[in-house]
C-alpha atoms as a PDB file:
ATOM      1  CA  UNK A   1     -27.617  27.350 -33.727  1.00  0.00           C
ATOM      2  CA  UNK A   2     -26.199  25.780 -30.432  1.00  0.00           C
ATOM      3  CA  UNK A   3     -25.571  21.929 -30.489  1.00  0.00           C
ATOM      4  CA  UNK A   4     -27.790  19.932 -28.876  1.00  0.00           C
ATOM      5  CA  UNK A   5     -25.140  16.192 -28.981  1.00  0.00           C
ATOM      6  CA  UNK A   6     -22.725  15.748 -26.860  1.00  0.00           C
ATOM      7  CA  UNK A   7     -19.437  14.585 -27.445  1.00  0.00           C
ATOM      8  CA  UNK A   8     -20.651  11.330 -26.043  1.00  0.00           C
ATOM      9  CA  UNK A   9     -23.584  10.986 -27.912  1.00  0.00           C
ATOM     10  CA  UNK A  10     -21.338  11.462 -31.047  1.00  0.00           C
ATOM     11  CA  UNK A  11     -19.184   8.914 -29.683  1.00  0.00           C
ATOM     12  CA  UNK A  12     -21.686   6.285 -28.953  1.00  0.00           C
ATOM     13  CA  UNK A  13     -23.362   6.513 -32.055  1.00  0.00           C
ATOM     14  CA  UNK A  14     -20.206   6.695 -34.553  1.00  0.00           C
ATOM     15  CA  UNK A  15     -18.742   3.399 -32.760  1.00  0.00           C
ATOM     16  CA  UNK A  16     -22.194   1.336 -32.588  1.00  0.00           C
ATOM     17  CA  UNK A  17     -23.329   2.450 -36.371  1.00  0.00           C
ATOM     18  CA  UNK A  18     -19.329   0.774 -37.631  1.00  0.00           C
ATOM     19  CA  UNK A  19     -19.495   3.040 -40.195  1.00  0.00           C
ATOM     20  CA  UNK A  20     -17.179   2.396 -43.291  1.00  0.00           C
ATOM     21  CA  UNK A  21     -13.634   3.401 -43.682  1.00  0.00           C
ATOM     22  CA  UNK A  22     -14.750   5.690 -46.532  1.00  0.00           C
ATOM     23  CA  UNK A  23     -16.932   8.093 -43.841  1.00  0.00           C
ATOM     24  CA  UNK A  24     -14.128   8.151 -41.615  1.00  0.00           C
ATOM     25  CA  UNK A  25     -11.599   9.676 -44.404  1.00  0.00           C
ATOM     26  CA  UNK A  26     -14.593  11.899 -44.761  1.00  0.00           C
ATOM     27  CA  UNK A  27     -13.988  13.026 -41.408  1.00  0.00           C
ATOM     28  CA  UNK A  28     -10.237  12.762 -41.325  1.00  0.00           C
ATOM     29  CA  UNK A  29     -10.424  15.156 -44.375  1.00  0.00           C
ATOM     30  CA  UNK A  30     -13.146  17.730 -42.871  1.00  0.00           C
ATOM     31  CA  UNK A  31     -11.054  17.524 -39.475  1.00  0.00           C
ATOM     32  CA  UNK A  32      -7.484  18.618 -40.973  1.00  0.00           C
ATOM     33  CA  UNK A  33      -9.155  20.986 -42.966  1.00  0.00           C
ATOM     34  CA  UNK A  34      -8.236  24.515 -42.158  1.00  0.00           C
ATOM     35  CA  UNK A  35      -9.680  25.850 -39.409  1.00  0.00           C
ATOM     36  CA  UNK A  36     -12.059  22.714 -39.833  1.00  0.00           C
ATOM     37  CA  UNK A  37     -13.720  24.418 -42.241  1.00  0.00           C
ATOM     38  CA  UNK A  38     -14.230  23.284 -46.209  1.00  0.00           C
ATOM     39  CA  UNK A  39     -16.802  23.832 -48.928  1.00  0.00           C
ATOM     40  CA  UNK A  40     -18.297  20.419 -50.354  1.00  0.00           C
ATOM     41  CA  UNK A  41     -15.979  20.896 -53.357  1.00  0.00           C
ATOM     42  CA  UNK A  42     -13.587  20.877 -51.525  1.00  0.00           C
ATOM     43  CA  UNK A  43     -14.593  17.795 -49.516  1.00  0.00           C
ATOM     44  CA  UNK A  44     -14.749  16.079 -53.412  1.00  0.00           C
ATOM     45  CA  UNK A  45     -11.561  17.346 -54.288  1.00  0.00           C
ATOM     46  CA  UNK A  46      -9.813  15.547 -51.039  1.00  0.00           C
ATOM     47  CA  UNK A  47     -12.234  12.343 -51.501  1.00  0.00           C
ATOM     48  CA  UNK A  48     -11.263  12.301 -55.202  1.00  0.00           C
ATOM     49  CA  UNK A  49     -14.932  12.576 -56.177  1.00  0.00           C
ATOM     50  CA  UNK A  50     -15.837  13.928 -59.755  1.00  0.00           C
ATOM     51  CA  UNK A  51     -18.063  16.839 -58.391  1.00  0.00           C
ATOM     52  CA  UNK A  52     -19.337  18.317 -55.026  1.00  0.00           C
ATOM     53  CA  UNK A  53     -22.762  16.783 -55.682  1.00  0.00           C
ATOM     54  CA  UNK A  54     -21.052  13.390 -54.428  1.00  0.00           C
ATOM     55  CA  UNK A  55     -19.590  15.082 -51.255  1.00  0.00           C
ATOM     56  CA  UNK A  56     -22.837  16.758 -50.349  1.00  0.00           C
ATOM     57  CA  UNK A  57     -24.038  12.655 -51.072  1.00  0.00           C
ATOM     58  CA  UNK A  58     -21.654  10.374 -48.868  1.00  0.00           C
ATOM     59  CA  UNK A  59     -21.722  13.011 -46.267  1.00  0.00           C
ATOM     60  CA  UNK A  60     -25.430  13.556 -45.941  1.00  0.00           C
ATOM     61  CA  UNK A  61     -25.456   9.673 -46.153  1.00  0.00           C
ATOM     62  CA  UNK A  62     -23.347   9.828 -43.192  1.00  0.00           C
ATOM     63  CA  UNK A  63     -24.984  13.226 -41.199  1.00  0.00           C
ATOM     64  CA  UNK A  64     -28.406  10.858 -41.759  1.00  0.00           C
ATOM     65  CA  UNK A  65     -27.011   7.431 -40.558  1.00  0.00           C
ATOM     66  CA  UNK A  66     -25.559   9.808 -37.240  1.00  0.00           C
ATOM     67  CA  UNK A  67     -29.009  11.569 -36.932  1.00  0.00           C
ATOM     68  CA  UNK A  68     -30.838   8.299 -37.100  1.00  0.00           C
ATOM     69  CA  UNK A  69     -29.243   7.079 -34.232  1.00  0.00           C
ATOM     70  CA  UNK A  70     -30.092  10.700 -32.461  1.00  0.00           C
ATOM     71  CA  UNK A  71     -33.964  10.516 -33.574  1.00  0.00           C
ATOM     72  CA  UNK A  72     -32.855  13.461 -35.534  1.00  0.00           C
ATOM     73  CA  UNK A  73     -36.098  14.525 -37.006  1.00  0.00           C
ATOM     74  CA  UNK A  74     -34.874  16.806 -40.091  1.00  0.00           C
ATOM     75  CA  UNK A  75     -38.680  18.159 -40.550  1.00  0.00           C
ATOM     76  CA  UNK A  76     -38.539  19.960 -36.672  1.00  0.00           C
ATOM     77  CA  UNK A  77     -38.745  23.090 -36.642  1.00  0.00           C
ATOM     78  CA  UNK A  78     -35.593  23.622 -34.374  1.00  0.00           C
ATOM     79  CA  UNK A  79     -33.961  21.813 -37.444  1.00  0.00           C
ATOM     80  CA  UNK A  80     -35.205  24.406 -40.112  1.00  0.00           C
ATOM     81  CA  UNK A  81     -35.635  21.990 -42.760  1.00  0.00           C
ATOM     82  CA  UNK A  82     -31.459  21.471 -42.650  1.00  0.00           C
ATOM     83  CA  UNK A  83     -29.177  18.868 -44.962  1.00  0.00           C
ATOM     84  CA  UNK A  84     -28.028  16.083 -43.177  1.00  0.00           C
ATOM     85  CA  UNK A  85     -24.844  17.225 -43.403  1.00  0.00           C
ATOM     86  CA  UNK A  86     -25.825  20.023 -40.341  1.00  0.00           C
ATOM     87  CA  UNK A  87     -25.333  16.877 -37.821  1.00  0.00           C
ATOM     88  CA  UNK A  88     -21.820  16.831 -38.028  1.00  0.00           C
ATOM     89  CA  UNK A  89     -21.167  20.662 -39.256  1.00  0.00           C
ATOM     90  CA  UNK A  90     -22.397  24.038 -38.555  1.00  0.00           C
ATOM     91  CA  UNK A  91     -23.496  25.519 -42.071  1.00  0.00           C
ATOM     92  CA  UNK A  92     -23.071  29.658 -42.981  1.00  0.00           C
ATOM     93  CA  UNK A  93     -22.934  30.929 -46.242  1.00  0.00           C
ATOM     94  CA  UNK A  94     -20.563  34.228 -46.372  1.00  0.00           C
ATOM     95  CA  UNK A  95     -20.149  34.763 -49.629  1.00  0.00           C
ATOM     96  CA  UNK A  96     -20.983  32.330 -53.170  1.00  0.00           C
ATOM     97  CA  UNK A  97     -20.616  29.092 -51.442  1.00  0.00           C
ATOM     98  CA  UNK A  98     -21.872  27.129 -48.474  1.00  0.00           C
ATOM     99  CA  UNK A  99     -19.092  26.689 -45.839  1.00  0.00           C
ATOM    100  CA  UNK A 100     -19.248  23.400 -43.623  1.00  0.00           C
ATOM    101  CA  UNK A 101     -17.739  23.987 -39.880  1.00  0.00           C
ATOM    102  CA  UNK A 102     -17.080  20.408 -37.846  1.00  0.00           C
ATOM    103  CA  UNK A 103     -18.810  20.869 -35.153  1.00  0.00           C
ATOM    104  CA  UNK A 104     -16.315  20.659 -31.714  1.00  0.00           C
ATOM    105  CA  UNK A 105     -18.354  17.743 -31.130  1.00  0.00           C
ATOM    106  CA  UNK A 106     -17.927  15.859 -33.486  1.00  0.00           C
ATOM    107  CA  UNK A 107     -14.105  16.876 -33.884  1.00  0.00           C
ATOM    108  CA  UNK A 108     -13.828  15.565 -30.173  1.00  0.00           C
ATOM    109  CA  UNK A 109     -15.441  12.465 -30.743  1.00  0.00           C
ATOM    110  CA  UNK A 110     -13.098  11.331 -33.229  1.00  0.00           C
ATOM    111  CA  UNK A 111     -10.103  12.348 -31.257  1.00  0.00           C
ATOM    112  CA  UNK A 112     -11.001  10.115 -28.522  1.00  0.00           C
ATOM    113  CA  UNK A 113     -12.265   7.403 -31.306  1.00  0.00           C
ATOM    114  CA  UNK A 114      -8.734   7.707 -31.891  1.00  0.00           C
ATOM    115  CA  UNK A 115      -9.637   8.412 -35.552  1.00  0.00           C
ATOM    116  CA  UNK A 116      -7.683  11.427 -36.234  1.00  0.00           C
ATOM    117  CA  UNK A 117      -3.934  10.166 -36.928  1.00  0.00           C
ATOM    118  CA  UNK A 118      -5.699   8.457 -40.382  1.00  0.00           C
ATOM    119  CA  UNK A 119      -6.350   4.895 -41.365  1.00  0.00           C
ATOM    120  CA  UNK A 120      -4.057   4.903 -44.502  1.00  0.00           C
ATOM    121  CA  UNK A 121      -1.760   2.355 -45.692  1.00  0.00           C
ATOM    122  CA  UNK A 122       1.598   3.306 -44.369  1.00  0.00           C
ATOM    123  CA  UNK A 123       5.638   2.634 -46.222  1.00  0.00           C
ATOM    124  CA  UNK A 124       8.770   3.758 -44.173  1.00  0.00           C
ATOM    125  CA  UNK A 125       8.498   7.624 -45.773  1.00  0.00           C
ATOM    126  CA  UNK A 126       4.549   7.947 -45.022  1.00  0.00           C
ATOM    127  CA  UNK A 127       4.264   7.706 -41.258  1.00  0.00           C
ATOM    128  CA  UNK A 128       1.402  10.077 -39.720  1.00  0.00           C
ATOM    129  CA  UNK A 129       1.629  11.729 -37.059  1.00  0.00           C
ATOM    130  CA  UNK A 130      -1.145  14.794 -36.245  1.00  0.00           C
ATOM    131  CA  UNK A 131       1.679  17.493 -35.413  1.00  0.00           C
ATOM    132  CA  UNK A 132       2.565  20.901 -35.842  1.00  0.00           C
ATOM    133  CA  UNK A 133       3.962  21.426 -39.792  1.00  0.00           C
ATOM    134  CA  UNK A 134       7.251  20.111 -39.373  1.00  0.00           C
ATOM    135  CA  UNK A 135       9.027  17.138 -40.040  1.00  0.00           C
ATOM    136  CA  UNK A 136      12.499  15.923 -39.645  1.00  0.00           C
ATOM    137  CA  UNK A 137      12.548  14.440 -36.145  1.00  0.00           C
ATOM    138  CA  UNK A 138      13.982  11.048 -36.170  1.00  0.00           C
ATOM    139  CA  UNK A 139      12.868   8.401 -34.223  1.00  0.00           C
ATOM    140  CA  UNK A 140      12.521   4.702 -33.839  1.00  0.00           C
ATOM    141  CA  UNK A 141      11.057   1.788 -35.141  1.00  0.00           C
ATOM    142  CA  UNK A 142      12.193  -0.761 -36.410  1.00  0.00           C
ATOM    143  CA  UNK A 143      14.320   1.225 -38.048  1.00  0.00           C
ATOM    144  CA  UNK A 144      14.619   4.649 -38.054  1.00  0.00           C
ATOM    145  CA  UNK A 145      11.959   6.513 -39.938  1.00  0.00           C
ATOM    146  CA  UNK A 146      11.193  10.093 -40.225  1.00  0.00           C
ATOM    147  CA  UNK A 147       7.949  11.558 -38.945  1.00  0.00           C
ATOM    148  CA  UNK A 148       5.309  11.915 -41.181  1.00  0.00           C
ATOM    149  CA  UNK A 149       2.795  14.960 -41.040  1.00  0.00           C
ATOM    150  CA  UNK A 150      -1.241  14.384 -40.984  1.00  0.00           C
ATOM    151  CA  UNK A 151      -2.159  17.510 -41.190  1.00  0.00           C
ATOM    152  CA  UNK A 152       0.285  18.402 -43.787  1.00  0.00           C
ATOM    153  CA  UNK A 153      -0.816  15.611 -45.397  1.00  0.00           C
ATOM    154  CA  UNK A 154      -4.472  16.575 -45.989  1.00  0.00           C
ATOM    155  CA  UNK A 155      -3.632  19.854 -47.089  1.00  0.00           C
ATOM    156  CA  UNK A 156      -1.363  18.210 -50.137  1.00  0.00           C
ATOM    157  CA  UNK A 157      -4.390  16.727 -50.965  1.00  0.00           C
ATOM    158  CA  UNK A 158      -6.851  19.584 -50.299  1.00  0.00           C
ATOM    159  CA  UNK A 159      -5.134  21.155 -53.020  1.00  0.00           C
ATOM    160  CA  UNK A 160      -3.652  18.804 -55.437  1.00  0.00           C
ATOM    161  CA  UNK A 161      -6.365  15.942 -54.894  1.00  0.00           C
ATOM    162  CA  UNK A 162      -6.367  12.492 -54.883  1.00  0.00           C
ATOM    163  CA  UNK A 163      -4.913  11.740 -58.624  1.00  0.00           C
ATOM    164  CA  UNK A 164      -1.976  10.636 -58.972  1.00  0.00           C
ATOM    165  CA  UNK A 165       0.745  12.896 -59.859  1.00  0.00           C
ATOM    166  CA  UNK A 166       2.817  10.023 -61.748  1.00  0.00           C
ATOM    167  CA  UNK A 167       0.230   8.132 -63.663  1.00  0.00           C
ATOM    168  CA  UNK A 168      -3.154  10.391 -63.452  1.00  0.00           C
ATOM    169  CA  UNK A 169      -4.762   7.297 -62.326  1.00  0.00           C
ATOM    170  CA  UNK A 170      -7.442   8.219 -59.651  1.00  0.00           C
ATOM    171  CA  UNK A 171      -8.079   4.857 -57.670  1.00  0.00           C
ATOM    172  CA  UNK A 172     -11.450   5.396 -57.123  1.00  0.00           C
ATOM    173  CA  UNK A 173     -12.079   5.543 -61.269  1.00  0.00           C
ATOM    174  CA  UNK A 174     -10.370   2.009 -61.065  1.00  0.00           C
ATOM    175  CA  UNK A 175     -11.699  -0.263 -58.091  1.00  0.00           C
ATOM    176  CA  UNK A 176     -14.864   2.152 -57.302  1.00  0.00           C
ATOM    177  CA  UNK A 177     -15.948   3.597 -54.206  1.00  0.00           C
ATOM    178  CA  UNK A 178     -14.276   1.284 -51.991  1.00  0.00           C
ATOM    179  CA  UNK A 179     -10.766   3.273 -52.879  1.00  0.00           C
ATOM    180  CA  UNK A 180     -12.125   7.154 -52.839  1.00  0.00           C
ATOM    181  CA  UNK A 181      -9.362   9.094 -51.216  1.00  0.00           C
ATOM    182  CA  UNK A 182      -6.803   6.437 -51.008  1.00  0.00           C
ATOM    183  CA  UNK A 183      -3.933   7.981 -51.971  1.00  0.00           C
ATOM    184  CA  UNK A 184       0.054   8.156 -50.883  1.00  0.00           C
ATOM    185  CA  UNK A 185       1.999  11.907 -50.465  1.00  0.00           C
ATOM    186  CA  UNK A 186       5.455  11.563 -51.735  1.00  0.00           C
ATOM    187  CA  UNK A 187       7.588  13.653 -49.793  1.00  0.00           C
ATOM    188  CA  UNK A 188       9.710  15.856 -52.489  1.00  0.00           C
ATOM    189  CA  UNK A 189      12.835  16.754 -50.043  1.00  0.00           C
ATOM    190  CA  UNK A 190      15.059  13.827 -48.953  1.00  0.00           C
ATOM    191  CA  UNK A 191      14.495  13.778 -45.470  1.00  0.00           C
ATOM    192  CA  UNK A 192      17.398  11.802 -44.605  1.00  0.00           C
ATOM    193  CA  UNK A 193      19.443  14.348 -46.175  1.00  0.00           C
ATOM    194  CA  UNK A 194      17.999  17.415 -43.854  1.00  0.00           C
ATOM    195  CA  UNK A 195      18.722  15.802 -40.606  1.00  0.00           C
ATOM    196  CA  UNK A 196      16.631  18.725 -38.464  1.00  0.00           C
ATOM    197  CA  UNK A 197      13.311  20.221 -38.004  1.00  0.00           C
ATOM    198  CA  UNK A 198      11.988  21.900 -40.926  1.00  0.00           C
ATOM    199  CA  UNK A 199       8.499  23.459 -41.415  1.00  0.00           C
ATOM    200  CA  UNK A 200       7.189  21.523 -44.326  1.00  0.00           C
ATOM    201  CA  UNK A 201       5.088  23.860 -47.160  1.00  0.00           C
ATOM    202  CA  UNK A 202       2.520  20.724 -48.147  1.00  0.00           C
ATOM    203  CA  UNK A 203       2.186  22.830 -51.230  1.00  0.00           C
ATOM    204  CA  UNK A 204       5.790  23.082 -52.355  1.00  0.00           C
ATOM    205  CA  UNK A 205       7.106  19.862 -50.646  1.00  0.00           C
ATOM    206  CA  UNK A 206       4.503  17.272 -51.021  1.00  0.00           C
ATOM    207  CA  UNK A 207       3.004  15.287 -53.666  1.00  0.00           C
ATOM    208  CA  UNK A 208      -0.129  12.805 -54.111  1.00  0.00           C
ATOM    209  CA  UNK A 209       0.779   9.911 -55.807  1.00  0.00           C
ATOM    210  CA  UNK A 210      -0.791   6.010 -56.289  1.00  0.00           C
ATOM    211  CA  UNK A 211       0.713   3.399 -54.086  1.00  0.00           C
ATOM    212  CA  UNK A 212       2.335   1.605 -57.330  1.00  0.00           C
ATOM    213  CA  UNK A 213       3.983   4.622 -58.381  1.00  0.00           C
ATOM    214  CA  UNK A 214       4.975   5.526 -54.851  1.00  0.00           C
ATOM    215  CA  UNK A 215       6.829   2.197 -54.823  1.00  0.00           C
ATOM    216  CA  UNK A 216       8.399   2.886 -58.143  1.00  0.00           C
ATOM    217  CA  UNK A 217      10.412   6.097 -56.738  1.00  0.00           C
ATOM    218  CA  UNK A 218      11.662   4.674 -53.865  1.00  0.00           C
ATOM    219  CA  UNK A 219      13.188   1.446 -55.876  1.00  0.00           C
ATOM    220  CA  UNK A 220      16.271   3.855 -55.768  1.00  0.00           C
ATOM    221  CA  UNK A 221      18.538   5.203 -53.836  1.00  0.00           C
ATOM    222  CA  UNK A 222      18.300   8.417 -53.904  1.00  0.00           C
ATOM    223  CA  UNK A 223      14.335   8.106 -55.017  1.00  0.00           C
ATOM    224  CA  UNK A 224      13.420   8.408 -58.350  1.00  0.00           C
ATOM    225  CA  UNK A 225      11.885  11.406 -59.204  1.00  0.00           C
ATOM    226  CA  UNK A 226       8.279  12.192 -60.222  1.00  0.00           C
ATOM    227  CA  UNK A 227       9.411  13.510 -63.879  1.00  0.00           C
ATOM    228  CA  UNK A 228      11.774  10.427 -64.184  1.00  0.00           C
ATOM    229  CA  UNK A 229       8.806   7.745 -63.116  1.00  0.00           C
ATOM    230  CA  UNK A 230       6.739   9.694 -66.032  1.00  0.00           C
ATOM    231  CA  UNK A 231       9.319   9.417 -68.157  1.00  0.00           C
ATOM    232  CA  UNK A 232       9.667   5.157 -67.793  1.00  0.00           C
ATOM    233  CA  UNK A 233       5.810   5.144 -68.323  1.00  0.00           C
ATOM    234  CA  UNK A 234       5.706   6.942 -71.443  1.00  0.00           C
ATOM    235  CA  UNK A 235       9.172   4.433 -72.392  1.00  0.00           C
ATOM    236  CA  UNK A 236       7.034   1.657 -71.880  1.00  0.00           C
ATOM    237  CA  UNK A 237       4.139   2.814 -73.919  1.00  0.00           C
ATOM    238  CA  UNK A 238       6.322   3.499 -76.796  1.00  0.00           C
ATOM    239  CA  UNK A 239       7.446  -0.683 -76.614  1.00  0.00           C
ATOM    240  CA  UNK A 240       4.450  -1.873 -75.964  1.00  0.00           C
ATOM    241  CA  UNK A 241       2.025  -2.782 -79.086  1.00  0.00           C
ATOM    242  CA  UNK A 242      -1.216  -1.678 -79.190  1.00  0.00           C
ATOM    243  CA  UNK A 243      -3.953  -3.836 -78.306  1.00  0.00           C
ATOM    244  CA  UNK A 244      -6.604  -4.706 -81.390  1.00  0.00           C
END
């Protein structure tokens, strides 16, 4: 069914509502998605959410809070009865599960909302930038730093998720809602020993890992790696007495 909103309407109604930083990783995450297309477990797998019921949750919560500010009236019979969720994406159902389509609209809106390079806490090896899949050009802070990769980005955590790879320690089990999808991608290559453009495989070449663990690698140089930051956790554990 054809889209009634406008780009602007999306626009006026996502920067007047303030949503939370938590619905705008939402977006972020349906937005870098392939194709722009995901399936709600897939939107719980990037959010680091337990199940898809929570996706199909925080995003309804955010298709309503949009829809409000439209007088979307859900019970219309242009509307068909639809989830909330059909505000912000187009819905089909090809084969066993329901696919969810970001609507150009809405993908527009947070382009100009300036919204798509990701609100994420940044170090010297994490710096996004929404290009093509390569990485390797280097450029100029502060210091140099090597361009970082959003979209390569999501898709490491599209398909590993948002647990820690060091210390299986999903933030959002930890502080609650407030840190679903936080997470840092550890970049498995050395940059600074490539020196070129490469096309980065965010399966092969990336990693998600927790902000504490993330700083643990890079206390060397050359990083740490992964195995050998498991390795002093499990060290540690063996020292440490057991609580009563």
């Amino acid at each position: 069914m054809k889209n009634k909103y406008k780009t602007e309407d999306y626009i006026t109604a996502l920067r007047n509502l303030n949503i939370s930083p938590h619905h705008i990783k939402m977006l972020q995450a349906h937005y870098y998605a392939p194709d722009r297309t995901m399936t709600a477990s897939q939107m719980a797998k990037a959010m680091g959410y337990h199940n898809h019921n929570a996706a199909n949750l925080h995003y309804g919560k955010l298709g309503r809070l949009v829809g409000n500010a439209f007088g979307w009236d859900p019970t219309a019979e242009e509307s068909q009865g639809a989830d909330a969720v059909y505000i912000l994406a187009e819905l089909k159902k090809p084969g066993r599960y329901w696919l969810w389509i970001m609507r150009p609209e809405v993908a527009q809106a947070i382009e100009k909302l300036r919204w798509t390079n990701g609100n994420q806490i940044t170090i010297p090896e994490e710096i996004t930038e929404p290009t093509r899949l390569y990485e390797g050009a280097v450029r100029s802070i502060s210091v140099n730093a090597y361009e970082r990769n959003a979209i390569a980005r999501e898709k490491c955590i599209l398909h590993y998720g948002c647990t820690c790879s060091v210390c299986d320690i999903n933030l959002a089990d930890v502080y609650g809602e407030i840190a679903q999808g936080h997470i840092h991608v550890h970049h498995l290559r050395q940059l600074s020993e490539i020196n070129t453009e490469y096309q980065v495989d965010p399966i092969q070449d990336l990693r998600p890992v927790c902000p504490n663990c993330h700083a643990i690698v890079h206390m060397s140089t050359p990083p740490h790696t992964i195995e050998q930051v498991k390795a002093f956790i499990l060290e540690r554990k063996k020292t440490v007495p057991t609580k009563p």
